[in-house]
PDB file of N, CA and C in Angstrom:
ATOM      1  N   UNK A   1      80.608 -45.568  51.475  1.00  0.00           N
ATOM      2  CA  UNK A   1      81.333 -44.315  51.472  1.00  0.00           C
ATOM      3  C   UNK A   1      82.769 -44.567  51.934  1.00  0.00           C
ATOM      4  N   UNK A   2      83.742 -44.034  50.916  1.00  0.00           N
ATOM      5  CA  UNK A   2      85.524 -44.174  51.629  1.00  0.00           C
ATOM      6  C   UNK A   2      85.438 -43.180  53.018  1.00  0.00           C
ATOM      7  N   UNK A   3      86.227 -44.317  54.029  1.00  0.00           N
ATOM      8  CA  UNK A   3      86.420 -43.271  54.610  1.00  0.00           C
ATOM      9  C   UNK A   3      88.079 -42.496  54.031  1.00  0.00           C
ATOM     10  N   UNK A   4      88.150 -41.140  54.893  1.00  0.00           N
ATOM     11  CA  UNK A   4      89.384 -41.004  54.140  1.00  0.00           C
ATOM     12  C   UNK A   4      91.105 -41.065  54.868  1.00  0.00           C
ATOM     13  N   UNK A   5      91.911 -41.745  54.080  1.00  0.00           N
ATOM     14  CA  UNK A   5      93.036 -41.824  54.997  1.00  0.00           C
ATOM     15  C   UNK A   5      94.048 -40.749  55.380  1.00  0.00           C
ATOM     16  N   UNK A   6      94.223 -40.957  56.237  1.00  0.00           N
ATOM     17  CA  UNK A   6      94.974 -40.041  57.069  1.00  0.00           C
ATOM     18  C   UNK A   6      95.925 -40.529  57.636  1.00  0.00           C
ATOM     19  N   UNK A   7      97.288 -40.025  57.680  1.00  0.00           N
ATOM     20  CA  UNK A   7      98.373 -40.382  58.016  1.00  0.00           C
ATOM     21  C   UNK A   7      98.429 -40.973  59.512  1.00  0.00           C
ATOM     22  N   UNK A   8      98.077 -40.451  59.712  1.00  0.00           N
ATOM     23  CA  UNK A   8      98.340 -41.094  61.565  1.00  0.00           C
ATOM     24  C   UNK A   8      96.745 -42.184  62.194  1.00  0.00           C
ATOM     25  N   UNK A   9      96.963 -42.880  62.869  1.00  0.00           N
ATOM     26  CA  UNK A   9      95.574 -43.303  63.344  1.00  0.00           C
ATOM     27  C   UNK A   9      95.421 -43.144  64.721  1.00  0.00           C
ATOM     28  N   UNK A  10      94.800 -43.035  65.272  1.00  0.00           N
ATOM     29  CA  UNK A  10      94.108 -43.475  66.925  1.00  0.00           C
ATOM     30  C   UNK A  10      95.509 -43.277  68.022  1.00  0.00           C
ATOM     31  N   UNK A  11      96.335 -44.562  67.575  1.00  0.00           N
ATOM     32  CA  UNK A  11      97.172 -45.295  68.650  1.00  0.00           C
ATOM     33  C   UNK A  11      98.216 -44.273  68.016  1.00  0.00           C
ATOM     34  N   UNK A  12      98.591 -43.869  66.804  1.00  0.00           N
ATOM     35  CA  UNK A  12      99.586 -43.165  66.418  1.00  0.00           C
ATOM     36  C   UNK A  12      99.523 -41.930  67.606  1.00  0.00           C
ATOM     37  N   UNK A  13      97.598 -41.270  67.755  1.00  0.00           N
ATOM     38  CA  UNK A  13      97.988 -40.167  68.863  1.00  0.00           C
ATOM     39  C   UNK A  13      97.842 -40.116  70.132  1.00  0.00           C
ATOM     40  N   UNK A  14      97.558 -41.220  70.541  1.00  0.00           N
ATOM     41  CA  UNK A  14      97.723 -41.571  71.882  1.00  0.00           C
ATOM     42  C   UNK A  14      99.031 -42.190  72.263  1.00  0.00           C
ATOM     43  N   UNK A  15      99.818 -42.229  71.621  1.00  0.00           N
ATOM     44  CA  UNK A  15     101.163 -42.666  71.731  1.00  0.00           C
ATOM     45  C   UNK A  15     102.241 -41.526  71.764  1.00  0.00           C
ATOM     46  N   UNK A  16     101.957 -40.565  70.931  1.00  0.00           N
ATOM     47  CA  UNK A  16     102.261 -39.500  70.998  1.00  0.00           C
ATOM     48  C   UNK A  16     101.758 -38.038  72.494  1.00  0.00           C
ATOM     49  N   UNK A  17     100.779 -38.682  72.447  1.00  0.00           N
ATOM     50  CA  UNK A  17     100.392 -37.767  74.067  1.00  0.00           C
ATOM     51  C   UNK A  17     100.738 -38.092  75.253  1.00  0.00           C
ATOM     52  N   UNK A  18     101.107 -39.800  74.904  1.00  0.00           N
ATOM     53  CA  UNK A  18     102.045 -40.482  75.916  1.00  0.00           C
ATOM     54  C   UNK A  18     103.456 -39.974  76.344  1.00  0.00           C
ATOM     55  N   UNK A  19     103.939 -39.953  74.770  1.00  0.00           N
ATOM     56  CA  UNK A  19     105.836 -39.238  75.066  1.00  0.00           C
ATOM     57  C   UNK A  19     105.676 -37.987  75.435  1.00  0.00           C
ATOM     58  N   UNK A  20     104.746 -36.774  74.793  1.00  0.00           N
ATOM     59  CA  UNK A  20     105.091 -35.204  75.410  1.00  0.00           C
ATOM     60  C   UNK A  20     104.688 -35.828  76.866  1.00  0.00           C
ATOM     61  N   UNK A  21     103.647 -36.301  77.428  1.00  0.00           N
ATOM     62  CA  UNK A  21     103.590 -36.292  78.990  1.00  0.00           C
ATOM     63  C   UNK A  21     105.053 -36.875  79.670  1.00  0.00           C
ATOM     64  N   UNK A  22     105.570 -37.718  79.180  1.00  0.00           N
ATOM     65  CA  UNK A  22     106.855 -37.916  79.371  1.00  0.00           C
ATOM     66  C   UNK A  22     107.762 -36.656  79.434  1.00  0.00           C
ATOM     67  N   UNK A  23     107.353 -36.144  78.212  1.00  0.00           N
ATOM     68  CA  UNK A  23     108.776 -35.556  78.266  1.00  0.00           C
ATOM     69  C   UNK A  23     108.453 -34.275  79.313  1.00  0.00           C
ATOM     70  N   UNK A  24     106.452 -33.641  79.719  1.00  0.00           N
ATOM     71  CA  UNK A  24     106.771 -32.620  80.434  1.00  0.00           C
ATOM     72  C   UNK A  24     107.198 -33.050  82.019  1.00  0.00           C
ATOM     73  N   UNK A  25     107.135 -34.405  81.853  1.00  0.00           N
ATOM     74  CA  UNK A  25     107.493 -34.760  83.714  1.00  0.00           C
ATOM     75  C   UNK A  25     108.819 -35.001  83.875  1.00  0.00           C
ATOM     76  N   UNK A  26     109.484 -34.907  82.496  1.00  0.00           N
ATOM     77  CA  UNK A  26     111.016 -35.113  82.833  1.00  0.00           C
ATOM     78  C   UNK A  26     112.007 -33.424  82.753  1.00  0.00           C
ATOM     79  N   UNK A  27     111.021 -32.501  82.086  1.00  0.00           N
ATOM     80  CA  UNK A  27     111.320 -31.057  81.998  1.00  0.00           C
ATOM     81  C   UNK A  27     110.805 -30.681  83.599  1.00  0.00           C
ATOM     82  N   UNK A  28     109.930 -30.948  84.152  1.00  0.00           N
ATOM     83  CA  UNK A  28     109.725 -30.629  85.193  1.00  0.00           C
ATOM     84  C   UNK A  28     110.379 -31.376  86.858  1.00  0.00           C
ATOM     85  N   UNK A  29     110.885 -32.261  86.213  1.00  0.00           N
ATOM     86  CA  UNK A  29     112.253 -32.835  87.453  1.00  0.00           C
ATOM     87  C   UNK A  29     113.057 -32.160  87.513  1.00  0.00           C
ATOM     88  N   UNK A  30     113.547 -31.597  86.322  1.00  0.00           N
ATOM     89  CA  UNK A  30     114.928 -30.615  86.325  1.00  0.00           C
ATOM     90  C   UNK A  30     114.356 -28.985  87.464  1.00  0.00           C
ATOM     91  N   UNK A  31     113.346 -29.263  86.916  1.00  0.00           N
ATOM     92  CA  UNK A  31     113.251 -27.562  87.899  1.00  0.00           C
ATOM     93  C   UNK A  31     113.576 -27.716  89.387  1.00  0.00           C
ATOM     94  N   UNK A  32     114.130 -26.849  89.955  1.00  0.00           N
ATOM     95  CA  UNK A  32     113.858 -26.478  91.530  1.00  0.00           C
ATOM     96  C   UNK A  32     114.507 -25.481  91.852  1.00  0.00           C
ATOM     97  N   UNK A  33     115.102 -25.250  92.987  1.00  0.00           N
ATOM     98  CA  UNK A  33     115.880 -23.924  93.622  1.00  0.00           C
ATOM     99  C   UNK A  33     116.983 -23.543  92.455  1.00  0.00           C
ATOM    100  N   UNK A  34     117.214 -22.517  92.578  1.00  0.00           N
ATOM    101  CA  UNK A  34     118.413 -21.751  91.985  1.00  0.00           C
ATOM    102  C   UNK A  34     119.324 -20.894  92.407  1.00  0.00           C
ATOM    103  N   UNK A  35     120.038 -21.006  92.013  1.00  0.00           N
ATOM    104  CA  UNK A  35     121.178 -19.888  93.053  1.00  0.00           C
ATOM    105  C   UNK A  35     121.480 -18.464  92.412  1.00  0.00           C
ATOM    106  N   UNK A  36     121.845 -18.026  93.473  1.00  0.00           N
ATOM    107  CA  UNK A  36     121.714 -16.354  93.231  1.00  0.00           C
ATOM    108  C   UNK A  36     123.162 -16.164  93.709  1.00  0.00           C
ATOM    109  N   UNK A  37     124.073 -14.782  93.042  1.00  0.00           N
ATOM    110  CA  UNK A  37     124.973 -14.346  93.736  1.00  0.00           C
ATOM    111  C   UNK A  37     125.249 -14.568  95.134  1.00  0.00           C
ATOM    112  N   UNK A  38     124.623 -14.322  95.794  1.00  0.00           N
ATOM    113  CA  UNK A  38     124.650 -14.315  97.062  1.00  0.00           C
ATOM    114  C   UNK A  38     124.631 -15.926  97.884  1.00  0.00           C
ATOM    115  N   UNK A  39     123.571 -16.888  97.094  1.00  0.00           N
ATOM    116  CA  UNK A  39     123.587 -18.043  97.888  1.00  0.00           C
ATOM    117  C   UNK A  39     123.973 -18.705  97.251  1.00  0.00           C
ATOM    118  N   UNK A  40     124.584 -20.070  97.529  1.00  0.00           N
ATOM    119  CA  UNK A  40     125.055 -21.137  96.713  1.00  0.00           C
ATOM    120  C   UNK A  40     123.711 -22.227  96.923  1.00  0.00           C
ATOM    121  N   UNK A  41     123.173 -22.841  95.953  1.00  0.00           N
ATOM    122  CA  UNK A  41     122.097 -23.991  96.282  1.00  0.00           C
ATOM    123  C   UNK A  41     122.892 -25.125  95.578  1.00  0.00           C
ATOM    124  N   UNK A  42     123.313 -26.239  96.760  1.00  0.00           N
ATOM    125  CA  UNK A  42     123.618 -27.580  96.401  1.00  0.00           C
ATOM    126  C   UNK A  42     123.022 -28.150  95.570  1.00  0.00           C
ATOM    127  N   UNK A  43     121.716 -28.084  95.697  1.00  0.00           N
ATOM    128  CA  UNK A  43     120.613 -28.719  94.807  1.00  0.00           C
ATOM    129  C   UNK A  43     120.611 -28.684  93.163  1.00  0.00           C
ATOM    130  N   UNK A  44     121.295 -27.814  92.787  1.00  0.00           N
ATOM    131  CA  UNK A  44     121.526 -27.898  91.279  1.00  0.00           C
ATOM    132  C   UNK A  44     122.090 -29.146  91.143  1.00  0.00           C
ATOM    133  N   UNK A  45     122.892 -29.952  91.933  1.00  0.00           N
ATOM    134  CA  UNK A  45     123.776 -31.154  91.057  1.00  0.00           C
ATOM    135  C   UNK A  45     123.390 -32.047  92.148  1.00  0.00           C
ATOM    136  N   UNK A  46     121.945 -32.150  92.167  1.00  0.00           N
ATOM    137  CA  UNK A  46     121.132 -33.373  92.997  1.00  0.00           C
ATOM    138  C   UNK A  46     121.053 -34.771  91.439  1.00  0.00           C
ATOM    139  N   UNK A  47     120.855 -35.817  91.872  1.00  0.00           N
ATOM    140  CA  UNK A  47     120.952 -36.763  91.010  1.00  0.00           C
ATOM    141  C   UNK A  47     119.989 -36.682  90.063  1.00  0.00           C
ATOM    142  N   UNK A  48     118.632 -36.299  90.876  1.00  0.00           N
ATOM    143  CA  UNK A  48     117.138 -36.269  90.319  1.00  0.00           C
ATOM    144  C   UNK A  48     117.357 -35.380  89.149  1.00  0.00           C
ATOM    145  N   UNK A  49     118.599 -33.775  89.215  1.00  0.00           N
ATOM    146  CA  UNK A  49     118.337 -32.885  88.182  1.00  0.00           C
ATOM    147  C   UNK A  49     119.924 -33.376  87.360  1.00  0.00           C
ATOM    148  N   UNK A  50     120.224 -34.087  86.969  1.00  0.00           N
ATOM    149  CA  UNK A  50     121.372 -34.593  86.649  1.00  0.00           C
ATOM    150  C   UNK A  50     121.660 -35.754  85.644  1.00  0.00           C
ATOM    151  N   UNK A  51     120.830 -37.082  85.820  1.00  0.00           N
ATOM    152  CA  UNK A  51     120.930 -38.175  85.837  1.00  0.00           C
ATOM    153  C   UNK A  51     119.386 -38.425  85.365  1.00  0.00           C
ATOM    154  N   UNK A  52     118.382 -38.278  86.579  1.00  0.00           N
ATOM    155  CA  UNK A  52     117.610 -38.935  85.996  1.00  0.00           C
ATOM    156  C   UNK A  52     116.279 -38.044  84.976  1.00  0.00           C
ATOM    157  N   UNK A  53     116.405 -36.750  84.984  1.00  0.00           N
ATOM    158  CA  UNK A  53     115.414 -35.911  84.285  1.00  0.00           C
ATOM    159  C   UNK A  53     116.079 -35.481  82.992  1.00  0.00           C
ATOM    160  N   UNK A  54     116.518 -36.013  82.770  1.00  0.00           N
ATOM    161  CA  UNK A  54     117.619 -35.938  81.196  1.00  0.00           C
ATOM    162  C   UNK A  54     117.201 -37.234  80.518  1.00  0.00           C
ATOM    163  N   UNK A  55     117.560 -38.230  81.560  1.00  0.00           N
ATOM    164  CA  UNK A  55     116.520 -39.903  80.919  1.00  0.00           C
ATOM    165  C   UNK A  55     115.670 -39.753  80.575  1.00  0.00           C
ATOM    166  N   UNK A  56     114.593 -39.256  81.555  1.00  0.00           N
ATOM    167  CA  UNK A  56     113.635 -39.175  80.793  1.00  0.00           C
ATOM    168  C   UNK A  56     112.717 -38.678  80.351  1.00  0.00           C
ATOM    169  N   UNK A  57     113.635 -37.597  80.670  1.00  0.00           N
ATOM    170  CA  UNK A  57     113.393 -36.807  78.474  1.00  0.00           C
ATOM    171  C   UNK A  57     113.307 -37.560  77.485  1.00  0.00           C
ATOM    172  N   UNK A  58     114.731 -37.836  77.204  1.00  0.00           N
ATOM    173  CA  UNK A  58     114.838 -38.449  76.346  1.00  0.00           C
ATOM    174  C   UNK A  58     114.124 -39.611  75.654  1.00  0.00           C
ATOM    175  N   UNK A  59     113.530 -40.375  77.047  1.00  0.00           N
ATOM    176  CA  UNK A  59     112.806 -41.759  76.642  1.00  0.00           C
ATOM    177  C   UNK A  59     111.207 -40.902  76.311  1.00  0.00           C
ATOM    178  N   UNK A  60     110.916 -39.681  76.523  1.00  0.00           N
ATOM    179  CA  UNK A  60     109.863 -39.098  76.304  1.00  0.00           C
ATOM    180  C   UNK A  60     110.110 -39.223  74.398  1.00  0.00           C
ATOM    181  N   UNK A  61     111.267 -38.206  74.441  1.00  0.00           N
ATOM    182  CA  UNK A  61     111.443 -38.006  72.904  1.00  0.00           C
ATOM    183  C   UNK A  61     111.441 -39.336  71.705  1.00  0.00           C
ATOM    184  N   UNK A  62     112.083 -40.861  72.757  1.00  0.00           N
ATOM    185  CA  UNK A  62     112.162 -41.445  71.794  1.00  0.00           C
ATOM    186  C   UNK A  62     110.719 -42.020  71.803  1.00  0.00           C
ATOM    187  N   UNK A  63     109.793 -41.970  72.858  1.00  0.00           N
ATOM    188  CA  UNK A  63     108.148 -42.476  72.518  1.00  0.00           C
ATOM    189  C   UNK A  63     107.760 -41.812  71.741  1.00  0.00           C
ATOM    190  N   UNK A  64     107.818 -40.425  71.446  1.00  0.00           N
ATOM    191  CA  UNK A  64     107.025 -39.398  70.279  1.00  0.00           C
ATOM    192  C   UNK A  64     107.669 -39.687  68.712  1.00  0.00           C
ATOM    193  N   UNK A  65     108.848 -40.364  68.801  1.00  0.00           N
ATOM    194  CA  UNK A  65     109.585 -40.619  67.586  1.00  0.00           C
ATOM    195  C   UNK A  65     108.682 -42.384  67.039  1.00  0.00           C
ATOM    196  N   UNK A  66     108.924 -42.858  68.295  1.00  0.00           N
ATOM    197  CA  UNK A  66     108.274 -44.060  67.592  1.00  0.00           C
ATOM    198  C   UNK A  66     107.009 -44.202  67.775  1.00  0.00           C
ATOM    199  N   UNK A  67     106.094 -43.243  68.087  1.00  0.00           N
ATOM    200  CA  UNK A  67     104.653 -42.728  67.946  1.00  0.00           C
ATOM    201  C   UNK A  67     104.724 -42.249  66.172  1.00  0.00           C
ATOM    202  N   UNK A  68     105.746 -41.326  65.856  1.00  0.00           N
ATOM    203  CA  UNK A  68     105.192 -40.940  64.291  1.00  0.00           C
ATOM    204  C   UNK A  68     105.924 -42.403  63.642  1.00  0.00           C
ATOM    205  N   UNK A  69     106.886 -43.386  63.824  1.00  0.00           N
ATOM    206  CA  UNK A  69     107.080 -44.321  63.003  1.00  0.00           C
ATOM    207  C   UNK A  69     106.205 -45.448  62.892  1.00  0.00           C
ATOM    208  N   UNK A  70     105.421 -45.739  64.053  1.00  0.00           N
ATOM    209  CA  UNK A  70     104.344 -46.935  64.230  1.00  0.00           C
ATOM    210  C   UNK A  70     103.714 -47.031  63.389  1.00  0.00           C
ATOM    211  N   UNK A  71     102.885 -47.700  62.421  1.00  0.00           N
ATOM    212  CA  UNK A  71     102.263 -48.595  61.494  1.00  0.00           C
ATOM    213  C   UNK A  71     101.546 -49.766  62.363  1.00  0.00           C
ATOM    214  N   UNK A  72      99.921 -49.513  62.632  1.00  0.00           N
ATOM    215  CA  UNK A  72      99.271 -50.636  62.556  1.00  0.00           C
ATOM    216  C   UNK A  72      99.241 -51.603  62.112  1.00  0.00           C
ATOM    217  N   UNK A  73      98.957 -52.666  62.578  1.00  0.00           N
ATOM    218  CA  UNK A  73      99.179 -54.005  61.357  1.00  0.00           C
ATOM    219  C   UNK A  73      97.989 -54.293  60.776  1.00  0.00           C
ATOM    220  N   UNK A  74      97.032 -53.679  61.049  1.00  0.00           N
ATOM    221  CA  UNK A  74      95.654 -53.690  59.416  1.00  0.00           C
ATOM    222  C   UNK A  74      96.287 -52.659  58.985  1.00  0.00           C
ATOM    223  N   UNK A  75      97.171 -51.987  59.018  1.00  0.00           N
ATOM    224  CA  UNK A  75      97.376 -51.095  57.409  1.00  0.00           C
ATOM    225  C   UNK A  75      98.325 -51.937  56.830  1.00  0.00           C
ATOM    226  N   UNK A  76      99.578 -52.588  57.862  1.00  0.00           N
ATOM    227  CA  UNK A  76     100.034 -53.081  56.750  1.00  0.00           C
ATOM    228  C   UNK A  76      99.424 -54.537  55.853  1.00  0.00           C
ATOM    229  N   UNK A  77      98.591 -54.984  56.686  1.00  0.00           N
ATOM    230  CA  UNK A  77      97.326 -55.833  56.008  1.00  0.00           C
ATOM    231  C   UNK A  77      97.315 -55.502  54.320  1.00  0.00           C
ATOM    232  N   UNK A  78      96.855 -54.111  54.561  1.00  0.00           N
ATOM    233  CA  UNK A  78      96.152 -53.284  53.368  1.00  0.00           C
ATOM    234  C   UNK A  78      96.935 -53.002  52.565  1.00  0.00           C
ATOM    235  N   UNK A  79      97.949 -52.481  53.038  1.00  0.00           N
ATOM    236  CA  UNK A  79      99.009 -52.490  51.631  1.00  0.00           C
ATOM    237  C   UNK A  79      99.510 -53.382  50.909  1.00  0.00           C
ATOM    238  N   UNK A  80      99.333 -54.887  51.393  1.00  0.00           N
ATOM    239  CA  UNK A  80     100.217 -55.904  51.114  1.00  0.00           C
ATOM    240  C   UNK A  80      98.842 -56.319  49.676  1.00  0.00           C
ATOM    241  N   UNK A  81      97.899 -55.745  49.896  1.00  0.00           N
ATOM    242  CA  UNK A  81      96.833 -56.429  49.177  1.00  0.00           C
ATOM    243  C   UNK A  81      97.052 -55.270  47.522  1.00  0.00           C
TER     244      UNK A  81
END
């Protein structure tokens, strides 16, 4: 019996559940205090919400990018045949 193919495999979505977890721990560095009329909070331009929760985001976004570009190498086995 074929099985049937499907665009993505296994590692394609575990690679992909890898970068969103990335990217929600780098959306969730940015959060903390906020300022109101009344108070000023330093903490907006702490390094953590600045510098490094923007990284990695981003390195979230680029794991989910090269999660949909990855190609196993038994498929490309299979195509070559």
């Amino acid at each position: 019996m074929d099985k049937k193919k499907f665009a993505f495999t296994k590692t394609n979505y575990i690679l992909t559940a890898i970068g969103m977890a990335i990217i929600i721990i780098g959306l969730l560095l940015m959060t903390g205090p906020n300022c109101t009329t009344e108070y000023f909070e330093p903490d907006i331009f702490s390094v953590r919400r600045i510098k490094v929760a923007p990284v990695v985001t981003l390195i979230g976004f680029l794991t989910v990018i090269v999660a949909i570009i990855y190609k196993p190498k038994a498929d490309k086995e299979e195509n070559k045949e």
